[in-house]
N, C-alpha and C. Protein backbone atom coordinates (compact mmCIF):
# COMPACT_ATOMS: atom_id res chain seq x y z
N UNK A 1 123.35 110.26 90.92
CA UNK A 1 124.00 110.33 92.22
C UNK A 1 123.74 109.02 92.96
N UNK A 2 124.63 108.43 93.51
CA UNK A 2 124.79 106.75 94.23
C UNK A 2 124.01 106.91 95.37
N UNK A 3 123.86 108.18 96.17
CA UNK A 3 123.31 107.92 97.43
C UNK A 3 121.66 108.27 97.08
N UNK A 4 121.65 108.64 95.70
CA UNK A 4 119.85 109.01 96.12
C UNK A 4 119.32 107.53 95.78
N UNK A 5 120.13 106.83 94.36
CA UNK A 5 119.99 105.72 94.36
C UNK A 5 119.51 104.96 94.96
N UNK A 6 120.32 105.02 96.17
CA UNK A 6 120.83 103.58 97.46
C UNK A 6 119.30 104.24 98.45
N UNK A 7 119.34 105.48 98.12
CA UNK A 7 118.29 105.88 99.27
C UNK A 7 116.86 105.45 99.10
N UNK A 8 116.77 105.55 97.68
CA UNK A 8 115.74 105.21 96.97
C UNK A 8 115.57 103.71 97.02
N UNK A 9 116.38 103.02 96.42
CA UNK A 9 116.08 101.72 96.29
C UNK A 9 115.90 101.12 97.88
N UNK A 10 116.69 101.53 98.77
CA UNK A 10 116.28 101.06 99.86
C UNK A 10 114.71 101.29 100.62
N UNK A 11 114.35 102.60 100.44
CA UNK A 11 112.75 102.48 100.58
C UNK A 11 112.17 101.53 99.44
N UNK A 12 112.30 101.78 98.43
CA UNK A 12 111.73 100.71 97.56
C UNK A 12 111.93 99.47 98.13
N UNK A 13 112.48 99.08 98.91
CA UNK A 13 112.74 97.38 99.32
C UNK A 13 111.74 96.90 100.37
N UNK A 14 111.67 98.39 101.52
CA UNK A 14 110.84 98.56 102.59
C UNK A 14 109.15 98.49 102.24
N UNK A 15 109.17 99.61 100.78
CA UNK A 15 107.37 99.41 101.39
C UNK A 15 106.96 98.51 100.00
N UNK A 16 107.75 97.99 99.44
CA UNK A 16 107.27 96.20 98.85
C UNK A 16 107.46 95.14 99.48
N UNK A 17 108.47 95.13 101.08
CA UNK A 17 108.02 94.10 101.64
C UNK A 17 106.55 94.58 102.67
N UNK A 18 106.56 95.79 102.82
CA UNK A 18 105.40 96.29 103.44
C UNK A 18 104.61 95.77 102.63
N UNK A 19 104.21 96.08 101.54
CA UNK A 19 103.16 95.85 100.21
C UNK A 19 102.89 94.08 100.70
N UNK A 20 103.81 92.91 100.48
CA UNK A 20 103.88 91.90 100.37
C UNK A 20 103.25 91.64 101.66
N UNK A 21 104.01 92.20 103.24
CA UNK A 21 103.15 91.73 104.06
C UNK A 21 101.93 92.25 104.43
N UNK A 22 101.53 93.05 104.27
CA UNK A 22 99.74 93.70 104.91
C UNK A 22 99.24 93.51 103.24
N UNK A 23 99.40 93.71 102.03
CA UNK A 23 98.71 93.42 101.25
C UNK A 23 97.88 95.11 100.67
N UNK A 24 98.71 95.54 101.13
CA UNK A 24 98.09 97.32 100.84
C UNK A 24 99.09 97.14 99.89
N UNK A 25 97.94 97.16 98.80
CA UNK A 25 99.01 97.80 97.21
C UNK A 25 98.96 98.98 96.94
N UNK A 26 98.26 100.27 97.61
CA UNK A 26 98.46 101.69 97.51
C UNK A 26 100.10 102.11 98.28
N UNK A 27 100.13 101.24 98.98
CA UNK A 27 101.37 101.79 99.80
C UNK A 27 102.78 102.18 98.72
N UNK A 28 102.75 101.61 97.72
CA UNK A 28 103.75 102.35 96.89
C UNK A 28 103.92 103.82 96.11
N UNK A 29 102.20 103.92 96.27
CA UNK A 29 101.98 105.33 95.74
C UNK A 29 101.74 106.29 96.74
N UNK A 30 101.72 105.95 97.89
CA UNK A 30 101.49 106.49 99.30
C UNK A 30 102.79 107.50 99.47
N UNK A 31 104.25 106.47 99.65
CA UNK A 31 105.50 106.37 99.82
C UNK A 31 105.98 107.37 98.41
N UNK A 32 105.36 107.14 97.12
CA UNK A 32 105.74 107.67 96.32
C UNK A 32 105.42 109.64 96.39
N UNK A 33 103.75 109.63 96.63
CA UNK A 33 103.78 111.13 96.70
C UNK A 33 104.11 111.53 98.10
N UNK A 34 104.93 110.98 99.14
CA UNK A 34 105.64 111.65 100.26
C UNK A 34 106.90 111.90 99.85
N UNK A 35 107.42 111.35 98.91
CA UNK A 35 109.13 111.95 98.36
C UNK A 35 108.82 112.69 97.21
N UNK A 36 107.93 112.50 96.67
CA UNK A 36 107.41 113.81 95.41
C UNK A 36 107.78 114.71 96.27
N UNK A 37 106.88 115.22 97.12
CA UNK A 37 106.51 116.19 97.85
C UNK A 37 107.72 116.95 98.46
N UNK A 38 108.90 116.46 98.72
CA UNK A 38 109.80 116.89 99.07
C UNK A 38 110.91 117.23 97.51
N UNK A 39 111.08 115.47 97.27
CA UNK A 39 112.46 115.59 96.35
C UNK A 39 111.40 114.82 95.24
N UNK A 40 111.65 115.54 93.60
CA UNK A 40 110.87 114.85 92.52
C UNK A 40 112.39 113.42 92.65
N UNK A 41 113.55 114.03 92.39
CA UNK A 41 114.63 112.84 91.93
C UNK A 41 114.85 111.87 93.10
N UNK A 42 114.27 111.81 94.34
CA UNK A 42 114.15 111.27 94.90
C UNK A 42 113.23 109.57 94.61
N UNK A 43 111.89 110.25 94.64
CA UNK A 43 111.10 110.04 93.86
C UNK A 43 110.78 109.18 92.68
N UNK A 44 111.82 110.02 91.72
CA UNK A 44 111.78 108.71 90.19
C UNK A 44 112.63 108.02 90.29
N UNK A 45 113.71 107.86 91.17
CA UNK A 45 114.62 107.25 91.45
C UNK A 45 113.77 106.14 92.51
N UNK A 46 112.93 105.98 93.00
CA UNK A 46 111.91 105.38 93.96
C UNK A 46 111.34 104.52 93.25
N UNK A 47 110.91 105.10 92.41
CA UNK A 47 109.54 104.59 90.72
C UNK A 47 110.40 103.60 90.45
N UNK A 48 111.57 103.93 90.00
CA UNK A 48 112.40 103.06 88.96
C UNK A 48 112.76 101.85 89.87
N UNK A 49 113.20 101.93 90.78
CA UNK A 49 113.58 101.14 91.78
C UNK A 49 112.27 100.20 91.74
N UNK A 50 111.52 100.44 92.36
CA UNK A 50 110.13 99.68 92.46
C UNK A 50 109.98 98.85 90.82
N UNK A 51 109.92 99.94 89.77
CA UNK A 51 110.05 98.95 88.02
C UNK A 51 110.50 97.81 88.39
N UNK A 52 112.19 98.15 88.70
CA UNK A 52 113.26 96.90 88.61
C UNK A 52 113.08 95.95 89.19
N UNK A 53 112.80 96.04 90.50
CA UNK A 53 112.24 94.68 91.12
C UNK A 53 111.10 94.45 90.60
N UNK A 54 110.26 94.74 90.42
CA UNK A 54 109.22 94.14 90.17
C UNK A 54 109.49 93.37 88.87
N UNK A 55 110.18 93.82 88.16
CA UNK A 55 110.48 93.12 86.97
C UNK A 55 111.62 92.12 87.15
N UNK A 56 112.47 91.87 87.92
CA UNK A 56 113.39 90.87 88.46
C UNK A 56 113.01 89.85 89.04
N UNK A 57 111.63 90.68 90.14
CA UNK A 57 110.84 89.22 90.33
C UNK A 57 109.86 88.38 89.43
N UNK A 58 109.48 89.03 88.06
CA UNK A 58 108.37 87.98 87.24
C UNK A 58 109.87 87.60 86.89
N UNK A 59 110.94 88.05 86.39
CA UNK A 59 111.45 86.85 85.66
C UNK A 59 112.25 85.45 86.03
N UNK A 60 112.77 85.69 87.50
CA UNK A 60 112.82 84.84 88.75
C UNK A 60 111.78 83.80 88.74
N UNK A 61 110.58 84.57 89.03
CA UNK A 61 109.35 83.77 89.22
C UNK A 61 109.31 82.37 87.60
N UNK A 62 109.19 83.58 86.26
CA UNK A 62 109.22 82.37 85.36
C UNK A 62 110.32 81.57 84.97
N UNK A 63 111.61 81.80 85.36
CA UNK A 63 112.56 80.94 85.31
C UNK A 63 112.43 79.74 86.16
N UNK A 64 112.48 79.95 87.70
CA UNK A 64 111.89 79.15 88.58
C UNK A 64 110.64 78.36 88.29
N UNK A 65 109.78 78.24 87.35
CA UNK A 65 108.84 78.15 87.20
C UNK A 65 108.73 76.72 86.18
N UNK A 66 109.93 77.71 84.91
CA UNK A 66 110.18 76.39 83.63
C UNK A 66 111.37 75.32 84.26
N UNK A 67 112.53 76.01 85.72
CA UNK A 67 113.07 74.88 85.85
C UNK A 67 111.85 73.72 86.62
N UNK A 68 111.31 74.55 86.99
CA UNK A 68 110.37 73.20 88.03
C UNK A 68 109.93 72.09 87.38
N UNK A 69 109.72 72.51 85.68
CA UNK A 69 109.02 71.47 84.93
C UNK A 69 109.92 70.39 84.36
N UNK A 70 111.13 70.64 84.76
CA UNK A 70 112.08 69.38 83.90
C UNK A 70 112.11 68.60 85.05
């Protein structure tokens, strides 16, 4: 479903820039068992969201990284 998606990934955007600015790395699992608690598909749809970026940013990071060296 597109909107649990969009709903999801959009908290996912919120508490990793939360994460990034105060530096509380529980805050994803914080955020995570408050939509358990209500909606599970909420939830893994949250998880996954959080995966993807996080994995979009190492490979950003090492692309950016090998162009720097030429």
């Amino acid at each position: 479903m597109a909107l649990t998606e969009d709903m999801a990934d959009e908290i996912a955007q919120l508490a990793l820039a939360d994460e990034l600015r105060t530096g509380d790395e529980d805050i994803i699992q914080k955020v995570a068992e408050i939509l358990g608690s209500s909606s599970q598909t909420l939830q893994e749809a949250f998880l996954t969201s959080i995966r993807v970026r996080r994995a979009e940013k190492r490979a950003r990071d090492m692309l950016a990284e090998r162009a720097a060296k030429d």
